[in-house]
Protein backbone atom coordinates (compact mmCIF):
# COMPACT_ATOMS: atom_id res chain seq x y z
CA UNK A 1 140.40 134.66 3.49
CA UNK A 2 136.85 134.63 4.92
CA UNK A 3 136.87 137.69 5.70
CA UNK A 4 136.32 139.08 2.13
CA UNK A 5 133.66 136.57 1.55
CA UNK A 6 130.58 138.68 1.70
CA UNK A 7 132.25 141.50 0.06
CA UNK A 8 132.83 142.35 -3.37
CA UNK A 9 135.84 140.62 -3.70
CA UNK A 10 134.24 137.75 -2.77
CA UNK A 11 131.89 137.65 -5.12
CA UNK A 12 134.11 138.26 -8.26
CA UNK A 13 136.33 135.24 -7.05
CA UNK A 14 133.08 133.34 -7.19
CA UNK A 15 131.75 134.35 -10.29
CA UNK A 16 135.46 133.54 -12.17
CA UNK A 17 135.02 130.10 -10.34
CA UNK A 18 132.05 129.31 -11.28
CA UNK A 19 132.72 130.62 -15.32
CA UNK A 20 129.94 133.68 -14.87
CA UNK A 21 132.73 136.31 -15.27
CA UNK A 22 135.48 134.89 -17.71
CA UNK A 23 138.76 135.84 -17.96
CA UNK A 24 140.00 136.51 -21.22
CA UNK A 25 143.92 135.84 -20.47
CA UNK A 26 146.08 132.89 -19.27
CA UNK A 27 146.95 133.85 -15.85
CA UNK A 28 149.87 131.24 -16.19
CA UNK A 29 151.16 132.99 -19.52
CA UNK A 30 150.68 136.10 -17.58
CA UNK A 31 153.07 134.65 -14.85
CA UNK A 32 155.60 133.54 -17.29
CA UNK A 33 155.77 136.94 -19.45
CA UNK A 34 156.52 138.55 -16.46
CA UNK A 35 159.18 135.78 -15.11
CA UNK A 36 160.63 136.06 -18.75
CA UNK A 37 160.97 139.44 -18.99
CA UNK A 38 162.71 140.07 -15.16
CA UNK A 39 165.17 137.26 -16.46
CA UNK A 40 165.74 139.06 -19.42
CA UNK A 41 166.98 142.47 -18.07
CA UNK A 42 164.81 143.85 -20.71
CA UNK A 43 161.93 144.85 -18.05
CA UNK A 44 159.48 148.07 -18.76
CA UNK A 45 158.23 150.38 -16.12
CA UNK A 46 154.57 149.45 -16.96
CA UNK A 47 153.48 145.78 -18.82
CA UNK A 48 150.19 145.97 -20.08
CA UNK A 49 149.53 142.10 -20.89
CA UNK A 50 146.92 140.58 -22.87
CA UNK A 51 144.89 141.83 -26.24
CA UNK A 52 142.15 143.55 -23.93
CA UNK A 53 144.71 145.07 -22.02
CA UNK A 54 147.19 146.23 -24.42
CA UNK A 55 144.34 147.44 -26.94
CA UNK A 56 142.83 150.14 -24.00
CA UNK A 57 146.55 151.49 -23.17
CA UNK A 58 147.60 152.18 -26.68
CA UNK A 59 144.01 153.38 -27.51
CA UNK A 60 144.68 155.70 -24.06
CA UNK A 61 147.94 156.63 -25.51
CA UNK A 62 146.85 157.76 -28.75
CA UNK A 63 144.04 159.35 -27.34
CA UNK A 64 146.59 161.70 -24.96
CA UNK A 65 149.19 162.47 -27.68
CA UNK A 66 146.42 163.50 -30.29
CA UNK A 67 145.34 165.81 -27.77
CA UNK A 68 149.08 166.96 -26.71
CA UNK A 69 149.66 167.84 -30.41
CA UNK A 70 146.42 169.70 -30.90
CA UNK A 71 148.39 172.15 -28.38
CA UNK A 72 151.51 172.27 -29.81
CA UNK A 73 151.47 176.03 -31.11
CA UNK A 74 150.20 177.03 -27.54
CA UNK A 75 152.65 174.95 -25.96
CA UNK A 76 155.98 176.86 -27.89
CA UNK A 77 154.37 180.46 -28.86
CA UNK A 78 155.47 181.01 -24.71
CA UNK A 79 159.21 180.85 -25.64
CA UNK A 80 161.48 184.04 -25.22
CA UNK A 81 161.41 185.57 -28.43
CA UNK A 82 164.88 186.17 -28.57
CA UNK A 83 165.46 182.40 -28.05
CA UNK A 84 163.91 181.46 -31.29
């Protein structure tokens, strides 16, 4: 649309065009793992797809249950006692 043209969106269509800002997946693979997955009733609430991608989330992911566990006696010591 040319109205996002002179605005940042704009430019980072641009710069993928013209190979200045590469794109480390297969947008057509991305397509298809999605298509494959919706066809295979075996769909997950969130689909992070590529090596970059997938790397950060689980990275995220370890990050945030190392930190959960470092809590863990906090996190049950507020039990009833008589529930133990």
């Amino acid at each position: 649309m040319p109205e996002y043209e002179d605005t940042p969106a704009g430019e980072v269509r641009r710069a993928i065009a013209s190979g200045d800002f590469p794109l480390p997946n297969d947008p057509h693979k991305i397509a298809q793992a999605m298509i494959d997955l919706v066809d295979s009733g075996a769909t997950p609430l969130r689909l992070p797809l590529g090596s970059d991608t997938y790397e950060d989330v689980r990275a995220s992911l370890v990050a945030r249950l190392a930190e959960h566990d470092e809590h863990r006696d906090t996190a049950l010591a507020v039990a009833h006692s008589d529930r133990e």
